[in-house]
N, C-alpha and C. Protein backbone atom coordinates (compact mmCIF):
# COMPACT_ATOMS: atom_id res chain seq x y z
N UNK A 1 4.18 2.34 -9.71
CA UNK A 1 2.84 1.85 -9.94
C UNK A 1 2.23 1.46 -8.59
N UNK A 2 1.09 1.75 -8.65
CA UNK A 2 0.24 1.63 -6.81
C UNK A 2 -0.81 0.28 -7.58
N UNK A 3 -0.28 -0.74 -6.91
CA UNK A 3 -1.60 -1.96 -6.93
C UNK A 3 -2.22 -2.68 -6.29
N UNK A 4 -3.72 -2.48 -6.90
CA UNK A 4 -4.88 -2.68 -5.96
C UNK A 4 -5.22 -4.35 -5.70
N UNK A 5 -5.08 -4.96 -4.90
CA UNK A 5 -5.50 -6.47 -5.45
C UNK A 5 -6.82 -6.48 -4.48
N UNK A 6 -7.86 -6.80 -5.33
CA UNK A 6 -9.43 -7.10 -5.11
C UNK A 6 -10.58 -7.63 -6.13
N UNK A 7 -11.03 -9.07 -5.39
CA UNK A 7 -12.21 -9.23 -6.44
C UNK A 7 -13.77 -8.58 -6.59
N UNK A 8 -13.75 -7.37 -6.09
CA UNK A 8 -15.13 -7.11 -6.18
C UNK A 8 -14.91 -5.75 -6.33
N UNK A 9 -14.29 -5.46 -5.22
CA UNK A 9 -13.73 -3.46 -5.28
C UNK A 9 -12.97 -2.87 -6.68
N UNK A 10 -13.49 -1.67 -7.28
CA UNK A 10 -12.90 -1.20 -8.11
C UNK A 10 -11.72 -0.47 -7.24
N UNK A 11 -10.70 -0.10 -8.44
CA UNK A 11 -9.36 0.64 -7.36
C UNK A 11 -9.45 1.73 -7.55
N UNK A 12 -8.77 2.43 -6.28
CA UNK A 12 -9.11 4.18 -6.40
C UNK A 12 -8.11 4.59 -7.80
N UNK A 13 -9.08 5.30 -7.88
CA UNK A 13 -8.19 6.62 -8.76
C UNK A 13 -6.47 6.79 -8.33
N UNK A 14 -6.05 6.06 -9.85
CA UNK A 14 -4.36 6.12 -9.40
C UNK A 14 -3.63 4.65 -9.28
N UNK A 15 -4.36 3.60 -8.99
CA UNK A 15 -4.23 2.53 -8.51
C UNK A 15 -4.60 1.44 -9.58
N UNK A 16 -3.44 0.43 -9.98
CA UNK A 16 -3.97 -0.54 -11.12
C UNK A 16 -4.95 -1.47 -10.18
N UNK A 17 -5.47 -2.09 -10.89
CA UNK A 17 -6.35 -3.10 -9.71
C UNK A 17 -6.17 -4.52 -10.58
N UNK A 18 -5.85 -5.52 -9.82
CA UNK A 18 -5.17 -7.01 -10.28
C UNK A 18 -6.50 -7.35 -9.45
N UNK A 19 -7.31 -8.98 -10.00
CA UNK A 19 -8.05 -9.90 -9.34
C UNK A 19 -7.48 -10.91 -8.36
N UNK A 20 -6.07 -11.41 -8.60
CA UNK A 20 -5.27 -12.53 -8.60
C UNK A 20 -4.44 -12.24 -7.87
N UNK A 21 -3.72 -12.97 -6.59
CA UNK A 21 -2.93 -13.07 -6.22
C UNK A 21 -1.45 -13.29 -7.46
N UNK A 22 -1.41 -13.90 -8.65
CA UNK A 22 -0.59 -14.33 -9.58
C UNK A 22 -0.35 -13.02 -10.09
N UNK A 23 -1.42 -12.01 -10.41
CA UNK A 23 -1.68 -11.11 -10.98
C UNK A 23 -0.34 -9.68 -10.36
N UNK A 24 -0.72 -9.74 -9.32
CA UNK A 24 -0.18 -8.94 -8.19
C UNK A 24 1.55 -9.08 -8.07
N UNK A 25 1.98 -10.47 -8.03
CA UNK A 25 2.87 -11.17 -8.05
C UNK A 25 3.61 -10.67 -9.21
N UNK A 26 3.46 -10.68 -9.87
CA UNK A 26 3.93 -10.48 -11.56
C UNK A 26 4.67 -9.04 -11.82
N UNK A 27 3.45 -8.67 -11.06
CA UNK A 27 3.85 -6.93 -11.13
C UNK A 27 4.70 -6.48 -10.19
N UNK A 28 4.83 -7.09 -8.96
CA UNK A 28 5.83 -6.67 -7.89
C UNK A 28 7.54 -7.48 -8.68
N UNK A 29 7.26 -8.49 -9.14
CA UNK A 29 8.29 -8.73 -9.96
C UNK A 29 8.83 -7.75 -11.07
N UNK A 30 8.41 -6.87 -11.94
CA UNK A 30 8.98 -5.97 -12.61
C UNK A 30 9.74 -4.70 -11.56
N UNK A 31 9.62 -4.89 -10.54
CA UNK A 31 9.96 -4.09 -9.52
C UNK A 31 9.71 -2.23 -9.90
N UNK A 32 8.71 -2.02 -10.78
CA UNK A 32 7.67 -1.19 -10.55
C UNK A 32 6.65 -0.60 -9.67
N UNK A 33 6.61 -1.53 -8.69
CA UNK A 33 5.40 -1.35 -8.03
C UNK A 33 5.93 -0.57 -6.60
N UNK A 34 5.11 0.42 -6.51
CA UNK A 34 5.71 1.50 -5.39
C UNK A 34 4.58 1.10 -4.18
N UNK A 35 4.03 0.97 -4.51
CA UNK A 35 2.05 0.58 -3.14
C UNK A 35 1.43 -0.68 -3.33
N UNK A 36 1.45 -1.54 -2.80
CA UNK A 36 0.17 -2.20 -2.57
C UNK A 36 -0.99 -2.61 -1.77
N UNK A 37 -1.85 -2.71 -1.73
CA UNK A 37 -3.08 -2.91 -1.39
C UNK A 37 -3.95 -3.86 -1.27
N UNK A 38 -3.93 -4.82 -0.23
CA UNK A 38 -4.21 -5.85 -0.29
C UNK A 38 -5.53 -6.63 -0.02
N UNK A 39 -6.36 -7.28 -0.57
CA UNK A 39 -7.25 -7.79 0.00
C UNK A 39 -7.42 -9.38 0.34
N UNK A 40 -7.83 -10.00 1.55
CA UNK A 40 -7.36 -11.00 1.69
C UNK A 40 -8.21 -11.99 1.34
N UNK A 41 -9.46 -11.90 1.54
CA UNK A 41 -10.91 -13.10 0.88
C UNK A 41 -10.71 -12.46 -0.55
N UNK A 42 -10.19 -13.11 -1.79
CA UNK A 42 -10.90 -12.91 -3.08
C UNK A 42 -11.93 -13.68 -3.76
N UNK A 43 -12.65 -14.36 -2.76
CA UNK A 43 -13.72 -15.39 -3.23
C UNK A 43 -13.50 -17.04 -4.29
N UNK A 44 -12.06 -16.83 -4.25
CA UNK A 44 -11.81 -18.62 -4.89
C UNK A 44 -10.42 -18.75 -4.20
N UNK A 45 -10.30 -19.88 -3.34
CA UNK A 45 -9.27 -20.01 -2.42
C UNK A 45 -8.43 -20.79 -3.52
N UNK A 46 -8.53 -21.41 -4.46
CA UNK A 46 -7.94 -21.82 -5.46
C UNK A 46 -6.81 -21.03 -5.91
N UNK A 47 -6.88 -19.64 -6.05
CA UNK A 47 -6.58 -18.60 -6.64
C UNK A 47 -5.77 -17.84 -6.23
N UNK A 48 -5.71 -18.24 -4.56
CA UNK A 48 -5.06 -17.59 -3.70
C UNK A 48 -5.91 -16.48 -2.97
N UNK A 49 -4.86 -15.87 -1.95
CA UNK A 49 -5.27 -14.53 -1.40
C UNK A 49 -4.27 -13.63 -1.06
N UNK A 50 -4.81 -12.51 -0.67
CA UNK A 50 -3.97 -11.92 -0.38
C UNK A 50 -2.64 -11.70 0.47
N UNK A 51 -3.13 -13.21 1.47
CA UNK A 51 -1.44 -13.35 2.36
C UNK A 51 -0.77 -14.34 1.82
N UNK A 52 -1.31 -14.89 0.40
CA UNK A 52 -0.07 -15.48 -0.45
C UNK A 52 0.44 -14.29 -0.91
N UNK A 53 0.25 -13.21 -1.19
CA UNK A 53 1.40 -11.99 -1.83
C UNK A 53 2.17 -11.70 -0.48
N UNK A 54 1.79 -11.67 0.69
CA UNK A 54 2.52 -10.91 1.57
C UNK A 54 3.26 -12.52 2.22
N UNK A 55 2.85 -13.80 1.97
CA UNK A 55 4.30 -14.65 1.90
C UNK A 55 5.04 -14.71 0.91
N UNK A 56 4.71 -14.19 -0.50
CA UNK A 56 5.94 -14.06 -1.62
C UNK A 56 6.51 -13.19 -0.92
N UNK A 57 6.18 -12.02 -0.63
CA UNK A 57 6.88 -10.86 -0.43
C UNK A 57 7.69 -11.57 0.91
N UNK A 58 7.86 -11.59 1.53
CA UNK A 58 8.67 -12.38 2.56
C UNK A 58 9.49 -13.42 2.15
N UNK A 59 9.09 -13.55 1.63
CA UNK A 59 10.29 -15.38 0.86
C UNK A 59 10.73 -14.55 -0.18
N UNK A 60 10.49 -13.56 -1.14
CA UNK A 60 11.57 -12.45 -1.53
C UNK A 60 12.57 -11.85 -0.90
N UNK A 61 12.23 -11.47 -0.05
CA UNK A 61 13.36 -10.63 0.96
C UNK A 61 13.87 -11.67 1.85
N UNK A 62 13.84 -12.56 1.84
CA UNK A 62 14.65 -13.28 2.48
C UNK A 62 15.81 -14.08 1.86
N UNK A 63 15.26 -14.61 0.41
CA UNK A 63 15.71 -15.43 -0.42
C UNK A 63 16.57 -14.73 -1.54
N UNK A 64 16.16 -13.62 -2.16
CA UNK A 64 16.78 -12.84 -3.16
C UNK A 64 16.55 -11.52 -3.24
N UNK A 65 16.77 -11.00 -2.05
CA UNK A 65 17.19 -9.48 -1.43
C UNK A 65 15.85 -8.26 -1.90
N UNK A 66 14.99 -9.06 -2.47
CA UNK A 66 13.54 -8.27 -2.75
C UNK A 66 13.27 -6.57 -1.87
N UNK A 67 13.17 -5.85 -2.23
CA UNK A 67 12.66 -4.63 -0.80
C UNK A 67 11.14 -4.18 -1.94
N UNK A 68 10.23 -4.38 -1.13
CA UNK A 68 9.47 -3.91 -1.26
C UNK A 68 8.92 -2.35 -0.88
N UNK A 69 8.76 -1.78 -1.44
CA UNK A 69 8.38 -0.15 -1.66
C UNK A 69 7.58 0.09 -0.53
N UNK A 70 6.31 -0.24 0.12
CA UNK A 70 5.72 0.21 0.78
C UNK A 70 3.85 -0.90 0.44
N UNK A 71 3.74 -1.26 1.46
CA UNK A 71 2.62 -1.93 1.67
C UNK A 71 1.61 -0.78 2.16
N UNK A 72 0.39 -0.37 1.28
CA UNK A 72 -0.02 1.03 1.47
C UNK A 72 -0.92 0.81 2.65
N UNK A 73 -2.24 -0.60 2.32
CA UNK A 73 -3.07 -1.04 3.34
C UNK A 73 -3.41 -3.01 3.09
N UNK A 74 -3.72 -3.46 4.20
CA UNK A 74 -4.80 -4.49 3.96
C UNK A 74 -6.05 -3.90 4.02
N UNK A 75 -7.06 -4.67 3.19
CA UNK A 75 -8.40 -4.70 3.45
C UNK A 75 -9.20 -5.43 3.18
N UNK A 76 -10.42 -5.72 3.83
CA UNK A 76 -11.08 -6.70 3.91
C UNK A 76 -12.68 -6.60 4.23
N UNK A 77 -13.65 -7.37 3.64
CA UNK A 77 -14.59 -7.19 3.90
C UNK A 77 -15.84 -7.98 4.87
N UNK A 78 -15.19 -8.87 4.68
CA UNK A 78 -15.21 -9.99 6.10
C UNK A 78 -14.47 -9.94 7.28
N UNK A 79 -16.05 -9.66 7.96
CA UNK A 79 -15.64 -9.15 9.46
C UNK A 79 -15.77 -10.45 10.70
N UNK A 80 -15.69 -11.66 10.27
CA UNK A 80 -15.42 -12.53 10.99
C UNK A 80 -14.10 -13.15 11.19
């Protein structure tokens, strides 16, 4: 499964698309997930962002031997 995490962008063709950092999380836990795609402003810091998935993903592989498939891109739309 290739997943998209973004609050505004629809995901390409092929790609589930999660709003939520929790969302994202969940799914890399079924260890399904072959791509992800990250975006890092999702507009409620409450909610997380996208480099809370890429510190799970790190405190996975460190903690309980996690390998993640392949990080496809970050992206972002804030250019400051």
């Amino acid at each position: 499964m290739k997943v998209y995490l973004d609050d505004e962008r629809a995901a390409p063709p092929g790609w589930k698309r999660v709003h939520w950092p929790a969302e994202a999380i969940a799914l890399l836990e079924t260890g399904d997930v072959t791509h992800i795609n990250l975006d890092h402003d999702l507009g409620d810091d409450e909610h997380g962002t996208g480099y809370d998935v890429i510190l799970w993903i790190e405190r996975a592989v460190a903690t309980r031997g996690f390998q993640p498939q392949s990080i496809a891109r970050l992206h972002e739309r804030n250019v400051s």
